[in-house]
Protein backbone atom coordinates (compact mmCIF):
# COMPACT_ATOMS: atom_id res chain seq x y z
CA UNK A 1 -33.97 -18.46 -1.27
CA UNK A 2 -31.03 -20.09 -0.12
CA UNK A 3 -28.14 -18.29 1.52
CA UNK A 4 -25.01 -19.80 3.19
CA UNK A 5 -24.28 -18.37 6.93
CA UNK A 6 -21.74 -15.70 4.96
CA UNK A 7 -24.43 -13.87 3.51
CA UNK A 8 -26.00 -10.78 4.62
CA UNK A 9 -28.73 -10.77 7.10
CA UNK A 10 -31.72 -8.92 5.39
CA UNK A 11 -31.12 -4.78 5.80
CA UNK A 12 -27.77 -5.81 7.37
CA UNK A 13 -24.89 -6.59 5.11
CA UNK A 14 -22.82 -8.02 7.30
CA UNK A 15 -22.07 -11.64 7.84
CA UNK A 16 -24.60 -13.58 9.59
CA UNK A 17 -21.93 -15.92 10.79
CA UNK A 18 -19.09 -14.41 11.75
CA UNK A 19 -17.01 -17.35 12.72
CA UNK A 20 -17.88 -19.03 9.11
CA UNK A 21 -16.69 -15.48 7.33
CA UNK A 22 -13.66 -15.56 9.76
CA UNK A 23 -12.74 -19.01 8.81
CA UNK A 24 -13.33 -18.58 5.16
CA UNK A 25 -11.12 -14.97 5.42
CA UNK A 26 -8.13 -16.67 6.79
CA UNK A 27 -8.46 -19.15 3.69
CA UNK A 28 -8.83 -16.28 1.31
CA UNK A 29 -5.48 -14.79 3.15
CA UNK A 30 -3.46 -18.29 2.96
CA UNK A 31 -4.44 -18.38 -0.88
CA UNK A 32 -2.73 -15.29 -1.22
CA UNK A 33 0.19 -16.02 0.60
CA UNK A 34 0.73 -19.15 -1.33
CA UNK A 35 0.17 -17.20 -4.68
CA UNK A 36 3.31 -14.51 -3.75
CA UNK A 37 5.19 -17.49 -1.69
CA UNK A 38 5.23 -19.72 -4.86
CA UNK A 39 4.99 -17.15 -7.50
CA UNK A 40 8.03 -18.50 -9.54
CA UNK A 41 6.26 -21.67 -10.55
CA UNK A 42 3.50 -19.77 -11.95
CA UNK A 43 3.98 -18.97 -15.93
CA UNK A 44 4.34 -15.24 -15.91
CA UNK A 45 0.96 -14.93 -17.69
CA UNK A 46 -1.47 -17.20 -19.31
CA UNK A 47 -3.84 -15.89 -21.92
CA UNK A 48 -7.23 -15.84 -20.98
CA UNK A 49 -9.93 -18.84 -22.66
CA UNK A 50 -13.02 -17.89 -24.19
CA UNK A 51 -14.96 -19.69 -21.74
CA UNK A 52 -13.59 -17.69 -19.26
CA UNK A 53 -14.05 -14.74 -20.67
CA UNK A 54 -17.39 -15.13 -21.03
CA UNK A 55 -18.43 -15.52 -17.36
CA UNK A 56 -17.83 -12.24 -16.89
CA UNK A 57 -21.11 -11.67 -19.25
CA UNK A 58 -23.47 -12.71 -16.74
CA UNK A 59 -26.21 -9.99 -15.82
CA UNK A 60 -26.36 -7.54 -12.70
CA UNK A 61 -26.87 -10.34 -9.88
CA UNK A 62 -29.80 -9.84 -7.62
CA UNK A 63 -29.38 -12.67 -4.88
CA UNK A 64 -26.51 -13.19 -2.73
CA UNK A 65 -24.15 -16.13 -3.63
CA UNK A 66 -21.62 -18.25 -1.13
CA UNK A 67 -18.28 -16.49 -0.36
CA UNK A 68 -16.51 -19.39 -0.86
CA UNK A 69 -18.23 -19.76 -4.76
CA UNK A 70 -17.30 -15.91 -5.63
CA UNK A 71 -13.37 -16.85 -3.68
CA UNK A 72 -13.03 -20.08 -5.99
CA UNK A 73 -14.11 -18.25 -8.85
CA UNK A 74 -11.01 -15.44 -7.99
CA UNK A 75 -8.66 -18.22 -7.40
CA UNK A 76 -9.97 -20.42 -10.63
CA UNK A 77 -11.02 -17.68 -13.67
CA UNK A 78 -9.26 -14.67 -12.51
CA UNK A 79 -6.15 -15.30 -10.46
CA UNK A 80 -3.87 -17.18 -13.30
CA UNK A 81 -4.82 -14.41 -15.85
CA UNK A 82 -3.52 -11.24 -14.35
CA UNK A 83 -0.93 -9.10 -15.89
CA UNK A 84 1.64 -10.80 -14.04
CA UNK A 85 4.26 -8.23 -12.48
CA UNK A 86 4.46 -10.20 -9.33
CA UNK A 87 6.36 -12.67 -11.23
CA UNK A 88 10.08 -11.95 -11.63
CA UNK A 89 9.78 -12.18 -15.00
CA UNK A 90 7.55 -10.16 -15.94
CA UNK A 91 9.85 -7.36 -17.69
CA UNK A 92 7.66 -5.56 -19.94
CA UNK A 93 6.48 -2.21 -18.38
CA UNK A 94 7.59 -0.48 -15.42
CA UNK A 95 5.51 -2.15 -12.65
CA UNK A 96 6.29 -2.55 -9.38
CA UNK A 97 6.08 -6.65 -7.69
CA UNK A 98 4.28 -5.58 -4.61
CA UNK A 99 5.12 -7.23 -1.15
CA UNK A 100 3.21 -9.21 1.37
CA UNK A 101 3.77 -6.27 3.56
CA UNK A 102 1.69 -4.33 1.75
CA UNK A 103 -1.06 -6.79 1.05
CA UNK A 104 -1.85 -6.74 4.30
CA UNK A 105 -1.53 -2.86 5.09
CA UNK A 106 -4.11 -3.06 2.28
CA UNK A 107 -6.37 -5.51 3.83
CA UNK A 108 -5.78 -2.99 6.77
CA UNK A 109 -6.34 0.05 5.07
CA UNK A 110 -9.63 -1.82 3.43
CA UNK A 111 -11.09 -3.00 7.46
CA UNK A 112 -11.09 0.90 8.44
CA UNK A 113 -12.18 1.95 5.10
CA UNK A 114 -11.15 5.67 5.53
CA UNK A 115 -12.03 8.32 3.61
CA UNK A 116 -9.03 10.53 3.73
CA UNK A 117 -10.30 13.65 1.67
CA UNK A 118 -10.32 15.58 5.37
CA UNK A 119 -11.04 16.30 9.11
CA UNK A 120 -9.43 15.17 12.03
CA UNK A 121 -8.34 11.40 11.77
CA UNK A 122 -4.63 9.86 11.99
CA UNK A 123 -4.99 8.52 8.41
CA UNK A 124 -3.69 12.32 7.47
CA UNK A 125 -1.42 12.00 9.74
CA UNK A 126 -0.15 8.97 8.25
CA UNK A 127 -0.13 10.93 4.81
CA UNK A 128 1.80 13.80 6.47
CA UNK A 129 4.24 11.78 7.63
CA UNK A 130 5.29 10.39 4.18
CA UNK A 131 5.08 13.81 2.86
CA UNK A 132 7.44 14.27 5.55
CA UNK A 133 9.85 11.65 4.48
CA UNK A 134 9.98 12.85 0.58
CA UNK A 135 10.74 16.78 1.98
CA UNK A 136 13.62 14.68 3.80
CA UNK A 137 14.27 12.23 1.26
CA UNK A 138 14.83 15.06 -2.02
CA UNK A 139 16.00 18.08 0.19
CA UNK A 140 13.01 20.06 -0.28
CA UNK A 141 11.87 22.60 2.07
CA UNK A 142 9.30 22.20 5.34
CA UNK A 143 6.85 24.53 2.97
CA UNK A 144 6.69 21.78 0.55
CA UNK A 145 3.52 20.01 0.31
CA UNK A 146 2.54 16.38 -0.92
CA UNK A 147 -0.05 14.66 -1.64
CA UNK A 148 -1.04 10.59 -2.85
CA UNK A 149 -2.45 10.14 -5.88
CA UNK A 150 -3.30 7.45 -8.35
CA UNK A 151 -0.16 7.55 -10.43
CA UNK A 152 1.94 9.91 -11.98
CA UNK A 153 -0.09 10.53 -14.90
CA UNK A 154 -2.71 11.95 -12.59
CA UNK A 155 0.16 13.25 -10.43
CA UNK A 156 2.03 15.16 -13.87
CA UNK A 157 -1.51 16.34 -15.09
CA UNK A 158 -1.73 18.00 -11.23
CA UNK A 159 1.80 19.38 -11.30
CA UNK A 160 0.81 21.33 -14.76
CA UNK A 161 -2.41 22.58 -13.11
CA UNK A 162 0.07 23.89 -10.33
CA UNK A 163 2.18 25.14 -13.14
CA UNK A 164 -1.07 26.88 -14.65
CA UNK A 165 -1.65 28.52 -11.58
CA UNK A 166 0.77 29.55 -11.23
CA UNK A 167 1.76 31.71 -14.29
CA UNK A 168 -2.25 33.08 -14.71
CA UNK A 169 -3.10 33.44 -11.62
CA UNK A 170 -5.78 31.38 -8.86
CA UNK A 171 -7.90 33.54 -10.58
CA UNK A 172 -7.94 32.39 -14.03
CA UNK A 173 -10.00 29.16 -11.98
CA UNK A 174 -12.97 31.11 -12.42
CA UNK A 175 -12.28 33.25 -15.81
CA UNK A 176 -10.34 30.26 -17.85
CA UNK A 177 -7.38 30.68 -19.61
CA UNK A 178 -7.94 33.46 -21.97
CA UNK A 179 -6.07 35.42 -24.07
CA UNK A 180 -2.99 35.00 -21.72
CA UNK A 181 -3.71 30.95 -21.47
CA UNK A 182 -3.75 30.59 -25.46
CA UNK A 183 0.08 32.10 -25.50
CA UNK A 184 1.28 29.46 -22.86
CA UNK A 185 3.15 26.97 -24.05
CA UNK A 186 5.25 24.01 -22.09
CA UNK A 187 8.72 22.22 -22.87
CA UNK A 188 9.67 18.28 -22.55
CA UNK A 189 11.99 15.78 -23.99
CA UNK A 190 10.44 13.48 -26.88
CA UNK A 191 11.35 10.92 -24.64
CA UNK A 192 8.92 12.24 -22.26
CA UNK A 193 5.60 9.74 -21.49
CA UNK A 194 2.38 10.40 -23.18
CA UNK A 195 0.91 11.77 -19.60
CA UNK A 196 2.68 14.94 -20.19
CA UNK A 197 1.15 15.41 -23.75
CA UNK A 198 -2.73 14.13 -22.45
CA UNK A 199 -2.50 16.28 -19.16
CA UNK A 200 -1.90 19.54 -21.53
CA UNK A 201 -5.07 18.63 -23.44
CA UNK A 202 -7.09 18.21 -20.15
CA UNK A 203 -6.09 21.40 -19.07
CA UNK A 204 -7.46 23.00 -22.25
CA UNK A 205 -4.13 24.29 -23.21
CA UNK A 206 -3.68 21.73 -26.35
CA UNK A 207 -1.35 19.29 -26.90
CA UNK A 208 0.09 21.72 -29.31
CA UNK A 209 1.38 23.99 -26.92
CA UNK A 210 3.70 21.02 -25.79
CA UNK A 211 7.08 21.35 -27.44
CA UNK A 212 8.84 17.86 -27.91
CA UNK A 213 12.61 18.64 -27.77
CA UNK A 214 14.92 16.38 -29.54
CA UNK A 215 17.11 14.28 -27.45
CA UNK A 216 20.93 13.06 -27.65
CA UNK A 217 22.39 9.90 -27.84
CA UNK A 218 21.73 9.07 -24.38
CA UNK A 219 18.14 9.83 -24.99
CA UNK A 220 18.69 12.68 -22.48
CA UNK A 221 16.43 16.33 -23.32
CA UNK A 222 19.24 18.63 -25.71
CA UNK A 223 19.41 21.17 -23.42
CA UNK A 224 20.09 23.65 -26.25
CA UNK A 225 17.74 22.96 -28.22
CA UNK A 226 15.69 23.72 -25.45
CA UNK A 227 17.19 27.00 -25.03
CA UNK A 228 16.72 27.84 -29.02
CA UNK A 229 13.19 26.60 -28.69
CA UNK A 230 12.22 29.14 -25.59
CA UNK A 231 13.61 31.69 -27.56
CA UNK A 232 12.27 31.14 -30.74
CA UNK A 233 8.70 31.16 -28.69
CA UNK A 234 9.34 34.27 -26.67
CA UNK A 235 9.87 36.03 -30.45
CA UNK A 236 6.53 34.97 -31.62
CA UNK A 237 4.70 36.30 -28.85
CA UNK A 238 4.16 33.03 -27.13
CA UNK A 239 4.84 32.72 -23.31
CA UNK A 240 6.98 30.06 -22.06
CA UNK A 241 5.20 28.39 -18.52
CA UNK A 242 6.84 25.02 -18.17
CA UNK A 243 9.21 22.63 -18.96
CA UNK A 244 9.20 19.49 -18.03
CA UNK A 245 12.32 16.86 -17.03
CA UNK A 246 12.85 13.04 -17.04
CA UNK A 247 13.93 11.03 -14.44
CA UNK A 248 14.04 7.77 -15.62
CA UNK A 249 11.88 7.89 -19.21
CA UNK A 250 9.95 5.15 -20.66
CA UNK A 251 11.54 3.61 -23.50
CA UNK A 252 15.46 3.54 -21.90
CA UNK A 253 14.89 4.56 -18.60
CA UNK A 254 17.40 7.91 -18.81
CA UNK A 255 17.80 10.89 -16.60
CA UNK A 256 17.62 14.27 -18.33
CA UNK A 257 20.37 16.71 -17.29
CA UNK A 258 18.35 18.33 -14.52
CA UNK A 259 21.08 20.54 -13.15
CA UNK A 260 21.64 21.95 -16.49
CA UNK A 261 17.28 22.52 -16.90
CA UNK A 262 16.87 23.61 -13.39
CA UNK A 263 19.72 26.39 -14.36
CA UNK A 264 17.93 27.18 -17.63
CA UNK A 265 14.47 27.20 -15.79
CA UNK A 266 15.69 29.88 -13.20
CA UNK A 267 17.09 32.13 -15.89
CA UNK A 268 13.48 32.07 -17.74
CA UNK A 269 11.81 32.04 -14.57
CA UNK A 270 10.16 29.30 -15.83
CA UNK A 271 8.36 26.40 -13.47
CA UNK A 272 10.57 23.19 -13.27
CA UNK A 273 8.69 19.75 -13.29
CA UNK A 274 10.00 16.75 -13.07
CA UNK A 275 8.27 13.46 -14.25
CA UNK A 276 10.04 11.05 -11.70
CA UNK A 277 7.24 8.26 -12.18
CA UNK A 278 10.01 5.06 -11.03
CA UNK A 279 13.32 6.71 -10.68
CA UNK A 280 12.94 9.45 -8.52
CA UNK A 281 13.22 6.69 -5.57
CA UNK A 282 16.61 5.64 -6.67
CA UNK A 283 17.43 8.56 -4.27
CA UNK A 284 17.01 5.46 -1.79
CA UNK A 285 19.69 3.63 -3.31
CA UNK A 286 23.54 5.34 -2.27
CA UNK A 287 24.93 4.15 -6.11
CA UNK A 288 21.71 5.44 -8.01
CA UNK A 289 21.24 8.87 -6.17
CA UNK A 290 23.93 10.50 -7.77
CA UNK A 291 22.30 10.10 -10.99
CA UNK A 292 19.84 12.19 -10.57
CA UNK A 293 21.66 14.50 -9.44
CA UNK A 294 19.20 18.21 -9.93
CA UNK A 295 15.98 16.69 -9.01
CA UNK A 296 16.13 18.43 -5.42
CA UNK A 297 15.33 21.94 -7.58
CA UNK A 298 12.12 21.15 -9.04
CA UNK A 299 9.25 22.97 -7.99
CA UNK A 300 7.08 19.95 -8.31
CA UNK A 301 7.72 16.34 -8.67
CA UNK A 302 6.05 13.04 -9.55
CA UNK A 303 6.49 9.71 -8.88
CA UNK A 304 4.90 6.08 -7.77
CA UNK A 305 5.87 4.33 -4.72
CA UNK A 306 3.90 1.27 -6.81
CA UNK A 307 7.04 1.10 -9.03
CA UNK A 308 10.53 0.92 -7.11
CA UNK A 309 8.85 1.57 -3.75
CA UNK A 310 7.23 -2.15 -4.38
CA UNK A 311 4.18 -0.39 -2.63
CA UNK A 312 0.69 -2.23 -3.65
CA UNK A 313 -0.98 -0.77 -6.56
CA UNK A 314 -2.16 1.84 -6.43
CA UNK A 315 0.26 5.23 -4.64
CA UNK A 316 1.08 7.81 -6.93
CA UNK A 317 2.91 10.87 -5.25
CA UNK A 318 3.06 14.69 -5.87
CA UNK A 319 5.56 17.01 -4.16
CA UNK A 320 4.78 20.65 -4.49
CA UNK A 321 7.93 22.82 -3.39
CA UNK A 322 5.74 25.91 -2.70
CA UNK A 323 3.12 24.95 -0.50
CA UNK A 324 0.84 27.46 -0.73
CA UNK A 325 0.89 27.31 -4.93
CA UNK A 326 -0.22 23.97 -4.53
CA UNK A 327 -3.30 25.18 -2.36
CA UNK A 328 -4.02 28.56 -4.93
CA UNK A 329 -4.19 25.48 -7.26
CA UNK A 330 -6.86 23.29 -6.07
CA UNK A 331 -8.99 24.45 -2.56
CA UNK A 332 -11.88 25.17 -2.98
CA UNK A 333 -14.32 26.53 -0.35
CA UNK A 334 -17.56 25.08 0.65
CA UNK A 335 -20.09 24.97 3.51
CA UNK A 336 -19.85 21.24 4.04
CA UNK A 337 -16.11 21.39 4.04
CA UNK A 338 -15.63 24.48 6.45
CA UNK A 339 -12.78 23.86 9.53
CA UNK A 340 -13.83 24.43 13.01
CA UNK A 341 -11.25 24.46 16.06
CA UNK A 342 -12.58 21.28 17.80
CA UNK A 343 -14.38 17.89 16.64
CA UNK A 344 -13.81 15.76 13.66
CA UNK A 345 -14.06 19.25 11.22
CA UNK A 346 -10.53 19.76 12.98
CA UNK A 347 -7.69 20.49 11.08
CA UNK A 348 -6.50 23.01 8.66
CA UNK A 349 -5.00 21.77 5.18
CA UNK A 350 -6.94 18.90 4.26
CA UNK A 351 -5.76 16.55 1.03
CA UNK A 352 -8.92 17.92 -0.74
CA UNK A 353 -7.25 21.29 -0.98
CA UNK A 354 -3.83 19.91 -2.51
CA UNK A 355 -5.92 17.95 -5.01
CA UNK A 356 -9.46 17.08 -7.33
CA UNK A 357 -10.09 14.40 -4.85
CA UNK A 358 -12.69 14.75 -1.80
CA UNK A 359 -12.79 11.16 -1.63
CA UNK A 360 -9.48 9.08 -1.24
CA UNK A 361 -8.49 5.99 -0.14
CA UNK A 362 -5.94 5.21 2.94
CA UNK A 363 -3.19 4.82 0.13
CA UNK A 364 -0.79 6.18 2.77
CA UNK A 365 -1.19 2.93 4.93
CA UNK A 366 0.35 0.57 2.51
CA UNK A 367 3.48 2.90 1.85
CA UNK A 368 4.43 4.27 5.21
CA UNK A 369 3.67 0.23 6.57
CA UNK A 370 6.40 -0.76 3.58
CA UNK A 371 9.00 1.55 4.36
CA UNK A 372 8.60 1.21 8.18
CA UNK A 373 8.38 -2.87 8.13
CA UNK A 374 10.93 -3.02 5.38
CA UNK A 375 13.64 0.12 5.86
CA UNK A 376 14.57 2.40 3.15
CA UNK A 377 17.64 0.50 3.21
CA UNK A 378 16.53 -2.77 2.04
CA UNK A 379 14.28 -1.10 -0.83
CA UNK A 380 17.39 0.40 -1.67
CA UNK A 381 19.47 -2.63 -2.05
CA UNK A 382 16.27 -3.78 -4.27
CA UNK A 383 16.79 -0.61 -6.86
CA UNK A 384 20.62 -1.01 -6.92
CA UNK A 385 20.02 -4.88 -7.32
CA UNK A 386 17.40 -4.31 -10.29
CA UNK A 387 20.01 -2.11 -11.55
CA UNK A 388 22.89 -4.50 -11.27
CA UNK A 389 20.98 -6.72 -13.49
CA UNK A 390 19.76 -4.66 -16.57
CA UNK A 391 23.89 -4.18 -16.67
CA UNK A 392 24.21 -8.23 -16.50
CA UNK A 393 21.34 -8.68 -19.41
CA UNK A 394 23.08 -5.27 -21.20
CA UNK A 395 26.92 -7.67 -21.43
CA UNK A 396 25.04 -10.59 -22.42
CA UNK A 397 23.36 -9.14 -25.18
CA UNK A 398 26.82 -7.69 -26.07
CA UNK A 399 28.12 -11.11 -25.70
CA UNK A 400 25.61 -13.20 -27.68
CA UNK A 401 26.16 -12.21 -31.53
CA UNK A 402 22.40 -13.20 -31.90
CA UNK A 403 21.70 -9.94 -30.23
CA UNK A 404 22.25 -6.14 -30.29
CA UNK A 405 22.04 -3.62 -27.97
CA UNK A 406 19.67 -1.01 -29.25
CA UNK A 407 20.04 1.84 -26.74
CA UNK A 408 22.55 2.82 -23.57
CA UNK A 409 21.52 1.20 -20.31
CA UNK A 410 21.50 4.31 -17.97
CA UNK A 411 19.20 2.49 -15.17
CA UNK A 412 17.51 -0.72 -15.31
CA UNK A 413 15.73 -0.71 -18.60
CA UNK A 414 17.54 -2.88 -21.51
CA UNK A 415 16.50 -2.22 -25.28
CA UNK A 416 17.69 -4.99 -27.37
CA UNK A 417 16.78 -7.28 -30.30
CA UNK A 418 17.37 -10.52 -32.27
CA UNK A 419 19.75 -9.86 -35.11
CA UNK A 420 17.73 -10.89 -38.49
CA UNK A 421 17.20 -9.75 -41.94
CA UNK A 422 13.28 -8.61 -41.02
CA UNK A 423 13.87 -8.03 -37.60
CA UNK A 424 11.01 -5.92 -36.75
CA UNK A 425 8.32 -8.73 -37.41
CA UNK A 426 10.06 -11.37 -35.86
CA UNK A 427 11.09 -9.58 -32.58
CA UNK A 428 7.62 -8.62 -32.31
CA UNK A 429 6.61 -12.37 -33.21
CA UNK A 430 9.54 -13.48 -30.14
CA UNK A 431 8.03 -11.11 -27.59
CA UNK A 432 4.59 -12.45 -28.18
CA UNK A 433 5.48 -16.08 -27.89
CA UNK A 434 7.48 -15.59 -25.02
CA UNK A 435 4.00 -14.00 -23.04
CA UNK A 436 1.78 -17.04 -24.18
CA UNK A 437 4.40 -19.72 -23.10
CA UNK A 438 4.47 -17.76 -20.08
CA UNK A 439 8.43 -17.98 -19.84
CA UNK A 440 8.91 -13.96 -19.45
CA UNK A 441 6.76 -11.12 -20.63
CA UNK A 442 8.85 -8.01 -21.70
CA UNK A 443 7.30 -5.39 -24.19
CA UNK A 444 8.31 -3.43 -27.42
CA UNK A 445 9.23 -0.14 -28.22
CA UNK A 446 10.65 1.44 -30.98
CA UNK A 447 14.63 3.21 -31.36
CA UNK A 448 15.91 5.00 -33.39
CA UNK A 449 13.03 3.34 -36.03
CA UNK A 450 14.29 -0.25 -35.17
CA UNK A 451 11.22 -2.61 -33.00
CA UNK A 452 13.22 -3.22 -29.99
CA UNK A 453 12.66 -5.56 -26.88
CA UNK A 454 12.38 -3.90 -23.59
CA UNK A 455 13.51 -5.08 -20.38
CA UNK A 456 12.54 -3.12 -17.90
CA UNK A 457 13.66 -5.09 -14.46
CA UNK A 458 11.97 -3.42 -11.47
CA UNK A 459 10.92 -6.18 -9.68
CA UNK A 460 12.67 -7.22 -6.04
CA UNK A 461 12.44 -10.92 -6.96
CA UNK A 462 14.31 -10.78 -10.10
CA UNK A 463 17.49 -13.04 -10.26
CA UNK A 464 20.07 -13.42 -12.37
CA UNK A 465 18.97 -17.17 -13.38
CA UNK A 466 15.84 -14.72 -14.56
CA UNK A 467 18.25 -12.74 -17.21
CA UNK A 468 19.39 -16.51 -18.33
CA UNK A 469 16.25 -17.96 -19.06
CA UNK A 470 15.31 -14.21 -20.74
CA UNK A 471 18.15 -14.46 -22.69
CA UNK A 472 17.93 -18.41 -24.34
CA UNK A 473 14.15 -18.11 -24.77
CA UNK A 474 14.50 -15.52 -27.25
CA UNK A 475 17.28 -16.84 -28.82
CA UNK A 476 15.30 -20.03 -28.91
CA UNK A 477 12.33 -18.32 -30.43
CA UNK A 478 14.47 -16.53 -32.72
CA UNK A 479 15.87 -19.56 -34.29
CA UNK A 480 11.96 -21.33 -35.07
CA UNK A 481 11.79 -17.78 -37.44
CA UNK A 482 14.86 -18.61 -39.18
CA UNK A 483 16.16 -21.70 -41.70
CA UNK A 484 19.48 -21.30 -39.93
CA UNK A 485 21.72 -19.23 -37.47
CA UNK A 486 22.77 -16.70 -40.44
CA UNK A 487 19.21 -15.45 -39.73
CA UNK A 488 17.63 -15.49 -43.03
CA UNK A 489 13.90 -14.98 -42.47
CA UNK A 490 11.29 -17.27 -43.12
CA UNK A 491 8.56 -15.94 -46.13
CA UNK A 492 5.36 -14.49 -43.69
């Protein structure tokens, strides 16, 4: 059987040549340098050919094959059909661009291949640093804990548990909810993302149990309604245990009114969470802290440092201001995880005790090497910047009577669409040409019933010569849907 000097030795799967693997490594780097160096001239996303496709049917492979094969297979079938959100224009969904920094802190974090779920190792104290930072960073006390996730859907499904905890009790982790679990019932905007909804199911409380409360025309929570809707509740029996704020939601990217929640919350004495999954950073950014404005009071907080951190995928964050609810919450004893005073079993809060984890990646590695190699300052100037230019692409929709502007621009998501009689089809039609000609690739939502286009700029690289060549290629698409610029629609 023939095996190229990359391949394991027999028993041993390390490299039989090292200097070969080294050589072909530093390739494998340069190719990825070159990809993020010259990312621009790449179409934003390509769709992906049958043939292709189909490669990825082959069956469970027994004998080894060359490293450099599998590495020009990456770089040929799998490279040019990614989602794209390295590119600056991709603008569809709130994802983060990533930096060279952290590709390597994750080529790093990969060599050691840490487990971080415990004991005595400087990875945790890597992690404990960070949590460190975001006590500094959102004024929360030294009893806060934190803890890196994979996102903030895990991260808002963990706060809830926390939540859960504690209205019922640690001990309701061995009884279940009972009688007092099936009066619970939990508060968020209907602006709020679907995480909130799916983490009360997992929990066994029931998606039912969520109350949706309307929002204003800034697509902010009605804070009132809110009150009427706790009180209504508390009349029927029912036991209000959560409610839940925005900072930064998914369709317009607004910030709830969290002074006015947290207020409402105390009164209640009812457990503030706040779903910060990209905004909560703009606390980094001295014009975009203000706004959010409240967000110190939660008791627990979510957010990604993969989004407006521009951390590598993937470092979801939860901040727990009660430290010891967060433990009641998830440790767990067990033989094989006891502490002792000396060795490697060192230690006494482990990550495994602030979450379902035992084993987790080094996701700390890639965030605290960003912030450290970059500054908070520069990242920022990066939010303020993406900022700066969903206002730019809000006044040229205003300014381009092809357009409309379908919702407020509160942060750095733009909702717009091409003006036509059936404008729902043929935005939808406009957003889908623009991915396969791989000129820009932002989404669709729906406001106020209208299909809208949705900008959502989050990525460092994004320039305003990006908003231009947004802005004519869907006007340009537009017009191959219509006879003339009046916008009559073509028959489907």
């Amino acid at each position: 059987m023939h095996r190229d000097s990359t391949s394991p030795a027999d028993g041993n799967l390390d490299p039989r040549d090292w200097p070969a693997f080294r050589q072909q490594g530093q390739q494998m780097l340069a190719d990825m340098l070159d990809y993020i160096e010259h990312i621009r001239a790449r179409p934003v996303w390509q769709p992906i050919p049958a043939a292709t496709r189909q490669l990825f049917h082959a069956p469970l492979p027994a004998a080894p094959r060359a490293l450099a094969s599998v590495h020009a297979s990456v770089m040929q079938d799998i490279l040019p059909h990614v989602v794209g959100n390295t590119h600056p224009r991709f603008m569809g969904w709130v994802h983060g661009g990533g930096t060279p920094v952290g590709m390597l802190a994750d080529m790093l974090a990969g060599g050691l291949n840490a487990n971080v779920g415990g004991r005595d190792q400087m990875p945790l104290e890597v992690e404990a640093q960070v949590v460190r930072w975001m006590r500094e960073l959102f004024a929360f006390p030294d009893t806060a804990s934190g803890v890196f996730v994979t996102g903030t859907s895990m991260a808002n499904y963990m706060g809830l548990l926390v939540a859960l905890t504690h209205a019922l009790g640690a001990n309701y982790r061995r009884t279940g909810l009972g009688e007092k679990g099936a009066a619970l019932v939990a508060y968020c905007s209907a602006a709020t993302h679907n995480s909130v909804a799916r983490a009360m199911s997992m929990a066994g409380l029931g998606s039912n149990a969520l109350r949706r409360i309307p929002v204003n025309a800034a697509q902010q929570m009605d804070v009132k309604a809110l009150q009427r809707q706790i009180k209504t509740d508390r009349g029927a029996g029912r036991t209000p245990f959560l409610v839940i704020g925005s900072a930064g939601t998914v369709d317009v990217g607004a910030v709830d009114a969290l002074h006015d929640i947290a207020d409402l919350a105390a009164r209640e004495k009812i457990w503030l969470h706040v779903d910060g999954a990209y905004a909560a950073l703009g606390m980094l950014a001295p014009d975009i802290a203000p706004l959010l404005a409240g967000i110190e009071r939660a008791d627990s907080l979510a957010f990604d440092f993969h989004k407006w951190g521009q951390v590598q995928y993937d470092a979801g964050f939860l901040l727990v201001r009660d430290g010891a609810q967060h433990r009641a919450a998830f440790a767990a004893s067990a033989d094989y995880l006891q502490r002792d005073a000396r060795g490697l079993a060192g230690g006494d809060v482990w990550p495994c005790d602030l979450g379902p984890d035992l084993s987790r990646s080094f996701r700390a590695l890639k965030t605290w090497m960003t912030f450290t190699v970059l500054g908070t300052e520069h990242i920022g100037a990066s939010i303020s910047q993406c900022c700066r230019l969903a206002r730019y692409l809000r006044d040229r929709v205003d300014a381009s009577p092809e357009l409309e502007l379908l919702a407020p621009v509160a942060l750095n998501i733009v909702c717009f669409r091409y003006v036509c009689g059936d404008a729902d089809r043929i935005n939808r039609e406009i957003v889908a040409d623009l991915h396969e000609a791989g000129i820009a690739a932002p989404s669709t939502t729906v406001i106020d019933g209208k299909l809208a286009i949705r900008a959502a700029i989050v990525n460092h690289r994004t320039q305003d010569a990006d908003i231009e060549i947004l802005i004519a290629a869907v006007i340009a698409a537009g017009y191959t849907y219509t006879k003339d610029p009046a916008c009559t629609p073509l028959p489907p």
